[in-house]
N, C-alpha and C. Protein backbone atom coordinates (compact mmCIF):
# COMPACT_ATOMS: atom_id res chain seq x y z
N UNK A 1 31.42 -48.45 -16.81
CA UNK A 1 31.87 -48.32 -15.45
C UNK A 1 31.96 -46.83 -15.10
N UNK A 2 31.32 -46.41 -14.03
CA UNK A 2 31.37 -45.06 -13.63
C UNK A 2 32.99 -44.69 -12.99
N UNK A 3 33.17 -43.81 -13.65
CA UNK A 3 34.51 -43.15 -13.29
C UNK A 3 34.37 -42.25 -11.88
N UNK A 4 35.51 -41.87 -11.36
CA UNK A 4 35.38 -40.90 -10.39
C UNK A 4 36.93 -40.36 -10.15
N UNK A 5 36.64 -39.54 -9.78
CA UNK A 5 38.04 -38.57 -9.73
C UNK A 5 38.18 -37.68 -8.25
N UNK A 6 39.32 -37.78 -8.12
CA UNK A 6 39.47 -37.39 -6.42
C UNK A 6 40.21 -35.85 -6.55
N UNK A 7 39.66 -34.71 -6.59
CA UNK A 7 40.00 -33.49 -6.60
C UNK A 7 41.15 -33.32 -4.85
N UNK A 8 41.78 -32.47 -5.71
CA UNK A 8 43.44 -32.16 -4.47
C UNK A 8 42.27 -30.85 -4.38
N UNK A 9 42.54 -30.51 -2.62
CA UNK A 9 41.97 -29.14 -2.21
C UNK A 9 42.82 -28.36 -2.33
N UNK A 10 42.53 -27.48 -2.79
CA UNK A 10 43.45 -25.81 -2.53
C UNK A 10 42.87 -25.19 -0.96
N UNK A 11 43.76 -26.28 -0.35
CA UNK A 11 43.10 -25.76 1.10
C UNK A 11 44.39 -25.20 2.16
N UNK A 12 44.62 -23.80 1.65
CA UNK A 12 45.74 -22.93 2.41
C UNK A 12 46.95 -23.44 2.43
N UNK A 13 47.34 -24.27 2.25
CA UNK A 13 48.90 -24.85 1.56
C UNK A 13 48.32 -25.41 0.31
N UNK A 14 48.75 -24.25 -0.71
CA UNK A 14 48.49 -25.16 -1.82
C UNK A 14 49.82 -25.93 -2.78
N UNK A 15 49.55 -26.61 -3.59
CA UNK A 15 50.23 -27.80 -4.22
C UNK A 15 51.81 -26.78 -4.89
N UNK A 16 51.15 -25.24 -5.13
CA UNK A 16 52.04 -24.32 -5.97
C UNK A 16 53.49 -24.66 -5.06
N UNK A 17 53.53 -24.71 -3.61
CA UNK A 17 54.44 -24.42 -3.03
C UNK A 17 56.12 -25.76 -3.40
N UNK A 18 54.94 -26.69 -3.96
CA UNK A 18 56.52 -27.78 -4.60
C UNK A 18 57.04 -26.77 -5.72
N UNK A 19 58.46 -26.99 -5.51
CA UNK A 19 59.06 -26.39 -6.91
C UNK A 19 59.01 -26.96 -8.01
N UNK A 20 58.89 -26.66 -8.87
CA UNK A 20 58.87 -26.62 -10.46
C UNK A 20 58.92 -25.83 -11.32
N UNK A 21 59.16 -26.35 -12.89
CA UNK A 21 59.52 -25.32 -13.99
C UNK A 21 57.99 -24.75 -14.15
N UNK A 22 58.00 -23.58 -14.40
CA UNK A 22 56.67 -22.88 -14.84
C UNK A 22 56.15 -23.27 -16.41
N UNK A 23 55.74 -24.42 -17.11
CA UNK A 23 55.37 -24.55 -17.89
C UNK A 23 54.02 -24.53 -18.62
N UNK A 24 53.44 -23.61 -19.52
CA UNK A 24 52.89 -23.31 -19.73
C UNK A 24 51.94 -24.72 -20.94
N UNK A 25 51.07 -25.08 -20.59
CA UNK A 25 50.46 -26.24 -21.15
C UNK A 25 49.18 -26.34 -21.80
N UNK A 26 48.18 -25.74 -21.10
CA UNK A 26 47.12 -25.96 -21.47
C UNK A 26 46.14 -24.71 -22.52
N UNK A 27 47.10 -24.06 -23.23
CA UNK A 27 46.95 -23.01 -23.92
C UNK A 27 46.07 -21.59 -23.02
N UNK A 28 46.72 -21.55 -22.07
CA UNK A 28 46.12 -20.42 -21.14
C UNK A 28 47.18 -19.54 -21.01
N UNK A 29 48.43 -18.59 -21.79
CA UNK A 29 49.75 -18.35 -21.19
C UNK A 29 49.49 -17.06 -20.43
N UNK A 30 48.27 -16.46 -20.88
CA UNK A 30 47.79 -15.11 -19.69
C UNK A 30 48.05 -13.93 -20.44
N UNK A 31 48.15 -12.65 -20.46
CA UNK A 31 47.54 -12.74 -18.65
C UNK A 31 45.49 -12.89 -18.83
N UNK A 32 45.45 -13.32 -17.49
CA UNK A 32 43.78 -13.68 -17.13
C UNK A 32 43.51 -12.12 -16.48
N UNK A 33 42.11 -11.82 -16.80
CA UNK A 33 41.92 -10.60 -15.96
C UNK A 33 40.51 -11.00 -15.32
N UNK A 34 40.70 -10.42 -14.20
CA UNK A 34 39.21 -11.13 -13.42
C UNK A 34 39.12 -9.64 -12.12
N UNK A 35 38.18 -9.57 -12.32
CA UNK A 35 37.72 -8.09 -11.17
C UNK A 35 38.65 -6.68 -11.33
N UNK A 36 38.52 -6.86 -12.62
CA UNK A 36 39.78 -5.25 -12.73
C UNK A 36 41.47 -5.38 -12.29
N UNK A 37 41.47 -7.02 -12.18
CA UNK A 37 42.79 -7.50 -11.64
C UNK A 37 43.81 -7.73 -12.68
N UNK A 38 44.67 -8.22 -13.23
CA UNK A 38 45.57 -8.53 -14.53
C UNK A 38 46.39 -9.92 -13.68
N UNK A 39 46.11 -11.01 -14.26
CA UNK A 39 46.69 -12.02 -13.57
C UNK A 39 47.55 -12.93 -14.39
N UNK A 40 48.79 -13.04 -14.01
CA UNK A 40 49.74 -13.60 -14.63
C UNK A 40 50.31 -14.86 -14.45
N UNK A 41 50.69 -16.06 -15.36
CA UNK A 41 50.45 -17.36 -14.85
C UNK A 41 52.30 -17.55 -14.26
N UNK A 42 52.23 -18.11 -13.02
CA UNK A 42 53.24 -17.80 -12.06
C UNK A 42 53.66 -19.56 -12.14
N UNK A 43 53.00 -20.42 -12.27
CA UNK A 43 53.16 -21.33 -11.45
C UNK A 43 52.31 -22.62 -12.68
N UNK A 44 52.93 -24.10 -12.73
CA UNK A 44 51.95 -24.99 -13.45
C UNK A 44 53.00 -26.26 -13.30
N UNK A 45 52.01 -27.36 -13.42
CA UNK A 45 52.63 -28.72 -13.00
C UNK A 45 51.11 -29.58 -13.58
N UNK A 46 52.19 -30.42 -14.14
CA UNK A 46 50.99 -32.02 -14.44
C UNK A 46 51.07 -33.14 -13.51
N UNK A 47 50.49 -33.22 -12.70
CA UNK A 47 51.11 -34.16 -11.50
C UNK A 47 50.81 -35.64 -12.18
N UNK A 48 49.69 -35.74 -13.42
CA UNK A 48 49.40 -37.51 -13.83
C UNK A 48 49.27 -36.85 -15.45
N UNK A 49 48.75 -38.03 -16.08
CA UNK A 49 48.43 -37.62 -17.34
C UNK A 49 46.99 -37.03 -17.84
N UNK A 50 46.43 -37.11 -17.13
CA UNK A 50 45.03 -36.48 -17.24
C UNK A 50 44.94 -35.14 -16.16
N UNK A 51 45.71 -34.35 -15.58
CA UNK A 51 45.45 -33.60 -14.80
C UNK A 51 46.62 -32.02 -15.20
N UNK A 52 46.12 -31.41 -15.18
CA UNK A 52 46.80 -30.04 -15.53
C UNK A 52 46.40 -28.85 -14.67
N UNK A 53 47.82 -28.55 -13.99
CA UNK A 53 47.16 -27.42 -12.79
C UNK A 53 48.01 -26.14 -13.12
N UNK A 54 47.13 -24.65 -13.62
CA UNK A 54 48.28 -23.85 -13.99
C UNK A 54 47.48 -22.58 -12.95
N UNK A 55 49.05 -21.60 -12.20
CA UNK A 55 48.62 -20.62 -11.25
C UNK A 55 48.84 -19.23 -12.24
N UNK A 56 48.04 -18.34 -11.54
CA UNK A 56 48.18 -17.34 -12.04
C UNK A 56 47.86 -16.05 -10.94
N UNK A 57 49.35 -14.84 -10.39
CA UNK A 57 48.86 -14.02 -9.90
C UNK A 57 49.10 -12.60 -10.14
N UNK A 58 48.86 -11.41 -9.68
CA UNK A 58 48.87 -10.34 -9.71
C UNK A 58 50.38 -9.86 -10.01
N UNK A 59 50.46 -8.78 -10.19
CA UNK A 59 51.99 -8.11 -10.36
C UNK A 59 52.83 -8.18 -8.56
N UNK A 60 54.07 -8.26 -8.52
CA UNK A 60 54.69 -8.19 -7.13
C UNK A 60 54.00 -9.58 -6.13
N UNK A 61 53.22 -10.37 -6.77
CA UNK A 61 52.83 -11.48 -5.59
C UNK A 61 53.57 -12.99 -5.95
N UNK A 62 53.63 -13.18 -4.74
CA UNK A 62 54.05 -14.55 -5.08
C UNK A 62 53.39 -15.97 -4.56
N UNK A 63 53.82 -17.32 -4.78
CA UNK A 63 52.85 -18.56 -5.11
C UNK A 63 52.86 -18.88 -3.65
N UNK A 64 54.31 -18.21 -2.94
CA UNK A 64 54.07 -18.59 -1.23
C UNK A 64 53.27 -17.93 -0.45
N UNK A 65 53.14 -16.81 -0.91
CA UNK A 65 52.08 -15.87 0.04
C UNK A 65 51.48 -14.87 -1.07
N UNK A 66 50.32 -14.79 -1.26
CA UNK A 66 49.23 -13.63 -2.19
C UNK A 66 48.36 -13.61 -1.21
N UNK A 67 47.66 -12.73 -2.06
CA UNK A 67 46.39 -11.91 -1.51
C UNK A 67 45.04 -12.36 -2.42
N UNK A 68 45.76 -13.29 -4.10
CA UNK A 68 44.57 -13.18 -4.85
C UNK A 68 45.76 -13.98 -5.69
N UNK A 69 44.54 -15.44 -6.35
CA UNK A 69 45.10 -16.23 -6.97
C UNK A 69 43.74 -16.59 -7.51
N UNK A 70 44.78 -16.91 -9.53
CA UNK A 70 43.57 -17.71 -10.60
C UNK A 70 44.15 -18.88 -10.73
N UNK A 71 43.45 -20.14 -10.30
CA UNK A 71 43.57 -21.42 -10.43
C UNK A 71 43.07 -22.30 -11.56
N UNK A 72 43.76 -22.81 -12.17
CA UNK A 72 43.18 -23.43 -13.54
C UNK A 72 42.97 -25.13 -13.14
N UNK A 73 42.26 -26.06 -13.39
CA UNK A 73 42.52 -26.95 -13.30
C UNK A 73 42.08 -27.80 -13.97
N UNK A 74 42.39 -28.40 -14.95
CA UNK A 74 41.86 -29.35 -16.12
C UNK A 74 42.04 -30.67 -15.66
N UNK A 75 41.37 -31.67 -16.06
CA UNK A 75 41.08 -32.53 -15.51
C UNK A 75 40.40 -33.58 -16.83
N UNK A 76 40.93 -34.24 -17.46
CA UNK A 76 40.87 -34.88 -18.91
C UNK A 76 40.08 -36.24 -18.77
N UNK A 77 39.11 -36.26 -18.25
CA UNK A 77 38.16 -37.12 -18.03
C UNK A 77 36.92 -36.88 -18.29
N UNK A 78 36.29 -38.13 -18.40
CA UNK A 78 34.77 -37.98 -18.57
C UNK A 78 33.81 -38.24 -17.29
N UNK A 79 33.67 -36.72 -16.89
CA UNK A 79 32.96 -36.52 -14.89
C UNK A 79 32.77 -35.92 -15.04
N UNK A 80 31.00 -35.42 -14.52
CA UNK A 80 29.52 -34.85 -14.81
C UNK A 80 30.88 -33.77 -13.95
N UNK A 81 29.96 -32.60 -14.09
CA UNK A 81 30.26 -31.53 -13.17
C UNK A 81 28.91 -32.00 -12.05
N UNK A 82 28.54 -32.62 -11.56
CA UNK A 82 27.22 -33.12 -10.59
C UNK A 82 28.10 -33.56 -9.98
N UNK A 83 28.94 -34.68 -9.84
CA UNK A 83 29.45 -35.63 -9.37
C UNK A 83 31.22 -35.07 -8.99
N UNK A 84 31.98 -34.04 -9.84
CA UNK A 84 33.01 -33.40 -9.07
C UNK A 84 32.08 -32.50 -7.93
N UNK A 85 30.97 -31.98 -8.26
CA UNK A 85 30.38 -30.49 -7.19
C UNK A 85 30.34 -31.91 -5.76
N UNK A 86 29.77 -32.83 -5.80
CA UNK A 86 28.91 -33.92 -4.77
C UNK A 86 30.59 -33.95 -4.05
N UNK A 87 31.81 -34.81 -4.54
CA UNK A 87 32.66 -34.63 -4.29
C UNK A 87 33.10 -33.81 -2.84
N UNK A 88 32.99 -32.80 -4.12
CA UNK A 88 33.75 -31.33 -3.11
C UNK A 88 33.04 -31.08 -1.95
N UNK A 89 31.51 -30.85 -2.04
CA UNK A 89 31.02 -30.72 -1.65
C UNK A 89 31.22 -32.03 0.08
N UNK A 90 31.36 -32.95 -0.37
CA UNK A 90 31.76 -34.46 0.98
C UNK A 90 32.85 -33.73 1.53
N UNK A 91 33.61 -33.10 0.67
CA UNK A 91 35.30 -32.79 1.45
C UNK A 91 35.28 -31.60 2.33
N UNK A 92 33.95 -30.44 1.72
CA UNK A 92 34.04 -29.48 2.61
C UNK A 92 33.30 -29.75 4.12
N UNK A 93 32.22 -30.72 4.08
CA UNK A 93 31.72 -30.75 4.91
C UNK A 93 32.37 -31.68 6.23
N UNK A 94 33.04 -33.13 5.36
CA UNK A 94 34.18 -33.09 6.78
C UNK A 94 35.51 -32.35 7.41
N UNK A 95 35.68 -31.65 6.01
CA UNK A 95 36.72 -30.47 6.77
C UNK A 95 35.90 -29.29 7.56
N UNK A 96 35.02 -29.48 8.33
CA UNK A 96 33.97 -28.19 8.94
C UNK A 96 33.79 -28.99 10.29
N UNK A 97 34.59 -30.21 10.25
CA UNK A 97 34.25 -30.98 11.62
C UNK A 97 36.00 -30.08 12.46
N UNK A 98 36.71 -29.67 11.57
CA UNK A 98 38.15 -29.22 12.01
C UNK A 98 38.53 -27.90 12.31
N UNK A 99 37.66 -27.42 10.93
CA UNK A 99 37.82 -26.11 10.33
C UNK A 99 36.51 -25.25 10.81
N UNK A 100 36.62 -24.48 11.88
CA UNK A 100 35.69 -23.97 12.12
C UNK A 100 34.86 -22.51 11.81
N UNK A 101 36.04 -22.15 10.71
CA UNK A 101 35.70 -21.41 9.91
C UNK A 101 34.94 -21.41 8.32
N UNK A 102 35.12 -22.84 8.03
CA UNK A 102 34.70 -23.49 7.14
C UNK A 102 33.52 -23.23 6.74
N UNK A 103 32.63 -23.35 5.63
CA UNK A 103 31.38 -22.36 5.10
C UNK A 103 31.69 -22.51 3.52
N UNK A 104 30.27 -23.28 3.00
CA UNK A 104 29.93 -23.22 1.51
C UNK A 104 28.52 -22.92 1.22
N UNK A 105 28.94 -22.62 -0.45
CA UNK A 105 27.50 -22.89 -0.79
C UNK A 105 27.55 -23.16 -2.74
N UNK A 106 26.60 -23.45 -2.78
CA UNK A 106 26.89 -24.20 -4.52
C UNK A 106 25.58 -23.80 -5.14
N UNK A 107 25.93 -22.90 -6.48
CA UNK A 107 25.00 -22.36 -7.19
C UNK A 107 24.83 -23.20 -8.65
N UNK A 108 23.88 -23.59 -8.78
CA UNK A 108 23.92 -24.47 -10.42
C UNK A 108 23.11 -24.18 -10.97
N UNK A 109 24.35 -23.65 -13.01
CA UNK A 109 23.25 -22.76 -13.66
C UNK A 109 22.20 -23.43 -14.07
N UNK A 110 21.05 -22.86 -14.70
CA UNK A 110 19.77 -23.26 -15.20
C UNK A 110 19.67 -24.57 -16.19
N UNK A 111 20.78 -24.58 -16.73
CA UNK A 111 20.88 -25.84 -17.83
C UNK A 111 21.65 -27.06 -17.13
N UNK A 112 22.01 -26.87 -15.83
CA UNK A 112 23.06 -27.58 -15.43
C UNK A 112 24.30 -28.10 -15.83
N UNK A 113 24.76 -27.00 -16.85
CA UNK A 113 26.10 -27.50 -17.27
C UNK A 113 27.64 -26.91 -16.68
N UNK A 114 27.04 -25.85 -15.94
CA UNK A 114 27.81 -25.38 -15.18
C UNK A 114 27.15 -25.45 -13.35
N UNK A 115 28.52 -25.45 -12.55
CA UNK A 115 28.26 -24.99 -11.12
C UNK A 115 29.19 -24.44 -10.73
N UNK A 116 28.85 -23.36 -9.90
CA UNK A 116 29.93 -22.56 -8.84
C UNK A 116 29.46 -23.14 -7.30
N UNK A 117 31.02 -23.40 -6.47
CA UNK A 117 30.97 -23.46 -5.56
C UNK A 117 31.83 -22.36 -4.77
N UNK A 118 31.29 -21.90 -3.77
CA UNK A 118 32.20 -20.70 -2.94
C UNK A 118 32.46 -20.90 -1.55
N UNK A 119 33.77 -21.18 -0.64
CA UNK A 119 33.84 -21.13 0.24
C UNK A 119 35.06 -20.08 1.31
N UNK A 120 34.51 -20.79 2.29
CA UNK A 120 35.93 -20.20 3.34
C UNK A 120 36.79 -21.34 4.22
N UNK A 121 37.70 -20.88 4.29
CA UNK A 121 38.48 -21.92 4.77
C UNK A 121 39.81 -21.29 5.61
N UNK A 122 40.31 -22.08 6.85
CA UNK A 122 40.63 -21.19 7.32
C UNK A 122 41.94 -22.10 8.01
N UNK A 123 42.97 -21.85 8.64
CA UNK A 123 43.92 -22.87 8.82
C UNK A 123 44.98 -21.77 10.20
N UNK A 124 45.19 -22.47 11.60
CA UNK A 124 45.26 -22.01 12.33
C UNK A 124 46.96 -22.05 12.63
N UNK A 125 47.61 -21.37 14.15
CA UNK A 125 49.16 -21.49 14.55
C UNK A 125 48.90 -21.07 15.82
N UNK A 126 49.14 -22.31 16.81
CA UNK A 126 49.22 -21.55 17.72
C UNK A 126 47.59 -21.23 18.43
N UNK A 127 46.84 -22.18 17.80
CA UNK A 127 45.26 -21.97 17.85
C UNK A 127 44.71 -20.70 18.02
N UNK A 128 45.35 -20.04 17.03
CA UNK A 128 44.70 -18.53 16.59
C UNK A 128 44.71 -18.43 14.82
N UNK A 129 43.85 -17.47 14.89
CA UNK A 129 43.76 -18.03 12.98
C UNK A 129 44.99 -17.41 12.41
N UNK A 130 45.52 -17.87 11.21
CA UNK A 130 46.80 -17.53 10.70
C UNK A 130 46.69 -17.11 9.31
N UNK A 131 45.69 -17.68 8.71
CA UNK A 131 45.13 -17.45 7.33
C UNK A 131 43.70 -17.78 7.39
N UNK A 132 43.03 -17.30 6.12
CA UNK A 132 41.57 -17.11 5.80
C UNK A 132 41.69 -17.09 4.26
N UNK A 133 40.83 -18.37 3.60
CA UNK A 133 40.98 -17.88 2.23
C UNK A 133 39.22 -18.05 1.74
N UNK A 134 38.98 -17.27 1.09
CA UNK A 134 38.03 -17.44 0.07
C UNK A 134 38.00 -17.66 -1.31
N UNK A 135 37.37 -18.72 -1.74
CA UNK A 135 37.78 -19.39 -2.69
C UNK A 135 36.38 -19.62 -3.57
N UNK A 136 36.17 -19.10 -4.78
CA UNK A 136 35.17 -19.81 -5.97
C UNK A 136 35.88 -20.01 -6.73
N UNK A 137 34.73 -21.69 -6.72
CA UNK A 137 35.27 -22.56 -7.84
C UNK A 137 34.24 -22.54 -9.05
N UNK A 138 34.29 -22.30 -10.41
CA UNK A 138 33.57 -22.41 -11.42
C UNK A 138 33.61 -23.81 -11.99
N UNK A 139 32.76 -25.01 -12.47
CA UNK A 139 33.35 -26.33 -12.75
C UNK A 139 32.17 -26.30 -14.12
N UNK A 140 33.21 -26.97 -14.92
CA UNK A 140 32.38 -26.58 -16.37
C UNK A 140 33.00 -28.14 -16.80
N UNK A 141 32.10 -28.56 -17.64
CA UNK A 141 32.52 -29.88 -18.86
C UNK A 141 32.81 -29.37 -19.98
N UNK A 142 34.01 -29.62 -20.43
CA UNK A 142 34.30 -29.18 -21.83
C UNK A 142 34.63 -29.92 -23.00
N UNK A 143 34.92 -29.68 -23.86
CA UNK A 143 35.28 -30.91 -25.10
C UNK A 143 36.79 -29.88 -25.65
N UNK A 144 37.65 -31.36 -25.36
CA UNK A 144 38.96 -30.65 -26.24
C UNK A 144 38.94 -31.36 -27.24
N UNK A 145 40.33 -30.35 -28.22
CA UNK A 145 40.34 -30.39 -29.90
C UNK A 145 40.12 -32.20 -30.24
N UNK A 146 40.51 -33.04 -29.42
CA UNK A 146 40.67 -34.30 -29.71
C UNK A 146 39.50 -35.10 -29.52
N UNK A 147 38.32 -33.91 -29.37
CA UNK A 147 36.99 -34.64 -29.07
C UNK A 147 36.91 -35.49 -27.57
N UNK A 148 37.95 -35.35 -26.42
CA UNK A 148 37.97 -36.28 -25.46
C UNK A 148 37.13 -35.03 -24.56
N UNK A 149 36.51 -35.46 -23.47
CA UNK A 149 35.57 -34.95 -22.34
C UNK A 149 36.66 -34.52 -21.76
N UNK A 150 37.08 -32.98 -21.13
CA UNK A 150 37.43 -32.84 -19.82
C UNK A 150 36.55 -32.48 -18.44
N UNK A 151 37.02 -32.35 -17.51
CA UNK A 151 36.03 -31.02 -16.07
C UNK A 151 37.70 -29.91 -16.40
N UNK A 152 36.72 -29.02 -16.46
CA UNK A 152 37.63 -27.55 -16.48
C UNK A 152 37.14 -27.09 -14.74
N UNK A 153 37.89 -26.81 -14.60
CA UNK A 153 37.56 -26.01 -12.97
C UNK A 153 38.59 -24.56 -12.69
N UNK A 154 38.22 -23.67 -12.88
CA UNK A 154 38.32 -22.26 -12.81
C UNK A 154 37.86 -22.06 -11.70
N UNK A 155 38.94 -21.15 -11.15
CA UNK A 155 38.85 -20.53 -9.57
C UNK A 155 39.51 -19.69 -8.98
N UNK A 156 39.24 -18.66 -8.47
CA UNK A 156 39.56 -17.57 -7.87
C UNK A 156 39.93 -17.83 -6.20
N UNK A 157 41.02 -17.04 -5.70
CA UNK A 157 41.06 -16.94 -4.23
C UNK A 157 41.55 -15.50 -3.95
N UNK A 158 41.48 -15.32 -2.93
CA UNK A 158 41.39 -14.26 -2.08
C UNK A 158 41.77 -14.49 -0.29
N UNK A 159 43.16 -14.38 -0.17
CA UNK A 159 43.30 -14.48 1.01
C UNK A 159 43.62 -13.25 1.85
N UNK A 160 43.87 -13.40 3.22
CA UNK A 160 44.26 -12.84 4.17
C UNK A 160 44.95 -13.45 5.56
N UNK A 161 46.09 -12.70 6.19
CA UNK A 161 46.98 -13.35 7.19
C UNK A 161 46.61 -12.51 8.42
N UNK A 162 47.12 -12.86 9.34
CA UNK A 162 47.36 -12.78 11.23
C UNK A 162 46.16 -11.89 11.03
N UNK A 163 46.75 -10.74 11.36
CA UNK A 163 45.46 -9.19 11.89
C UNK A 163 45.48 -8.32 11.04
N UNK A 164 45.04 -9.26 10.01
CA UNK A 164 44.42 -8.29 9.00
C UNK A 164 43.08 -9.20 8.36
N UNK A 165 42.89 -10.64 9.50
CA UNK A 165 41.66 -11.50 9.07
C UNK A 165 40.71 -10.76 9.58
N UNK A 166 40.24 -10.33 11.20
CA UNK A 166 38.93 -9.41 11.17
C UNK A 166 38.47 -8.61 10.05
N UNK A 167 39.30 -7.57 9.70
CA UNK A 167 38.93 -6.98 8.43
C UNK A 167 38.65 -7.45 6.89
N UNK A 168 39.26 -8.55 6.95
CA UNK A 168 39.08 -9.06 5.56
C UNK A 168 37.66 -9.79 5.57
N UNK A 169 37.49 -10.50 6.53
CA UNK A 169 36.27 -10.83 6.85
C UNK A 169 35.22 -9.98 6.88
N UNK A 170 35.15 -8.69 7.50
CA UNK A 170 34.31 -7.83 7.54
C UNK A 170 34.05 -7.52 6.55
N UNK A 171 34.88 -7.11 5.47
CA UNK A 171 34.94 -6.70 4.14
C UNK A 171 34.28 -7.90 3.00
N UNK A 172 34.81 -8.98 3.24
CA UNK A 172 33.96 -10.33 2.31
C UNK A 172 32.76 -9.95 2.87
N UNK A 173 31.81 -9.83 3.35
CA UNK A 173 30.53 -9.55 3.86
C UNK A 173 29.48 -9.11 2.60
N UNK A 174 30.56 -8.02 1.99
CA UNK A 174 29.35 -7.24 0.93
C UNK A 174 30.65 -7.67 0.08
N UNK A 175 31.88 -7.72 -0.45
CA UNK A 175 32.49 -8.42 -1.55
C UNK A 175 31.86 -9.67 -2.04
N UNK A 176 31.70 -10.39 -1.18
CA UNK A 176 31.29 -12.06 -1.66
C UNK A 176 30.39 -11.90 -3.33
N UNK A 177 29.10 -11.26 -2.74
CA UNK A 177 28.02 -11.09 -3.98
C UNK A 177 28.42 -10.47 -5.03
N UNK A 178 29.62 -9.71 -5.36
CA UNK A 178 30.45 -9.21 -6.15
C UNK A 178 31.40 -9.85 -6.93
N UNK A 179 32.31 -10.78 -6.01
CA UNK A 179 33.24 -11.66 -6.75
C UNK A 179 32.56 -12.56 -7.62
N UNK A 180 30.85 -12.82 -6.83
CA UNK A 180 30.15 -14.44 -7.34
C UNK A 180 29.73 -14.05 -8.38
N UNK A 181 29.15 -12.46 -8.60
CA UNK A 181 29.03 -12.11 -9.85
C UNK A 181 29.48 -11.91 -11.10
N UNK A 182 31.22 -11.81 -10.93
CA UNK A 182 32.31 -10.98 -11.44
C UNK A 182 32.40 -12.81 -12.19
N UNK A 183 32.49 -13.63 -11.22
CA UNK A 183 32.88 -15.10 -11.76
C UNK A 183 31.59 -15.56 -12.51
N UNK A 184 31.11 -15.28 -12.01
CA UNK A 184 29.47 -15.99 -13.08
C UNK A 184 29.64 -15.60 -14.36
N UNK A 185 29.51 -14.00 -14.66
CA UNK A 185 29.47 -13.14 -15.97
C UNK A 185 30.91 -13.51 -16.54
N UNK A 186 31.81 -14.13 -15.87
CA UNK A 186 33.38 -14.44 -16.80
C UNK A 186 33.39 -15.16 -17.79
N UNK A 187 33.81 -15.33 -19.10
CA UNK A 187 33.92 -16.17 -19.67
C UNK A 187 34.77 -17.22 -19.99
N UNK A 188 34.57 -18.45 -19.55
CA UNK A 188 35.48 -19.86 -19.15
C UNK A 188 36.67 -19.43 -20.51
N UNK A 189 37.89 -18.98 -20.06
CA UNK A 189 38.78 -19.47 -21.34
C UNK A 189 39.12 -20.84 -21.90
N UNK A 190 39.49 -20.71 -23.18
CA UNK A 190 39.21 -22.21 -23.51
C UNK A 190 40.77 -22.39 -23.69
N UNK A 191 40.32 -23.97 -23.37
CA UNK A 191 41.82 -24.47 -23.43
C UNK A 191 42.55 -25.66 -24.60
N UNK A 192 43.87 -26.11 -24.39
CA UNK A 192 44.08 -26.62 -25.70
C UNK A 192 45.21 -26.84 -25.46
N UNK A 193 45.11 -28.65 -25.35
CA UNK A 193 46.53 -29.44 -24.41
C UNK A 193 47.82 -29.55 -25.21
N UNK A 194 48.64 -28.65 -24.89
CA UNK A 194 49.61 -28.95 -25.81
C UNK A 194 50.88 -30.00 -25.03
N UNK A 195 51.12 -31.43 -25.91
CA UNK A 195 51.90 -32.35 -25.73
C UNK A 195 53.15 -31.89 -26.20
């Protein structure tokens, strides 16, 4: 029987904002460094038994408002990375009927065992924009110590608020091909579920 799994969006309110203990689970305790950044894990919750979500941000930021967040998300099932990308991919495109800032695109490496997806996403107040985030997702199949299949999904964001979105925008322009690079050449940390 084909499985399927329904990915939660990190779509500008993300899940970090419920409170919880910061528990550290999936043998990732940090810090992550990604673009000359040092990222520290702030934030983590198991919402089921197969799902593990741990945050990680910069020095002085926090899980209610950053500028730049590492998203971990394990996912202890057996699902192609084809079939989470197809997924995401359905969710961005009816959120682009709302979101009119909305914008992807999905790169898959040569062996197909990996894909990056990169978007924008954007969430309004007052029907003026209020936030802007850019977001790559790295989605990899992995094998943990117990021999069971997970989807690992590694991901970076990068936001911006009120009037300081023109510029951030202007600026993602020639960043984008930089971050996509910075995430491609990264190497997936490995993980290791501790019960």
């Amino acid at each position: 029987m084909k499985k399927t799994i329904y990915f939660t969006s990190l779509l500008l309110i993300t899940i970090s904002t419920i409170k919880s203990q910061t528990i550290e689970r999936i043998g990732l305790k940090g810090p992550i460094n990604f673009n000359k950044t040092e990222f520290n894990l702030a934030w983590s919750e198991k919402p089921n038994d197969n799902y593990y979500i741990q945050e990680y941000l910069p020095k002085n930021e926090t899980v209610e408002k950053f500028n730049e967040l590492i998203t971990v998300n394990l996912f202890v099932l057996d699902v192609s990375v084809e079939n989470a990308i197809h997924q995401k991919v359905s969710e961005l495109t009816k959120r682009k009927e709302t979101d009119k800032v909305c914008n992807f695109s999905v790169i898959n490496s040569p062996d197909g065992e990996e894909s990056i997806l990169d978007c924008l996403l954007s969430s309004n107040k007052n029907d003026e924009l209020d936030i802007v985030e850019f977001i790559i997702y790295r989605y990899k199949q992995i094998e943990l110590d117990n021999h069971k299949k997970a989807l690992l999904v590694y991901s970076y964001s990068k936001r911006s608020y009120g009037n300081k979105i023109t510029k951030f925008l202007q600026n993602l322009a020639t960043e984008r091909e930089n971050l996509l690079n910075v995430m491609i050449s990264t190497k997936i940390p490995e993980t290791k579920i501790k019960e």
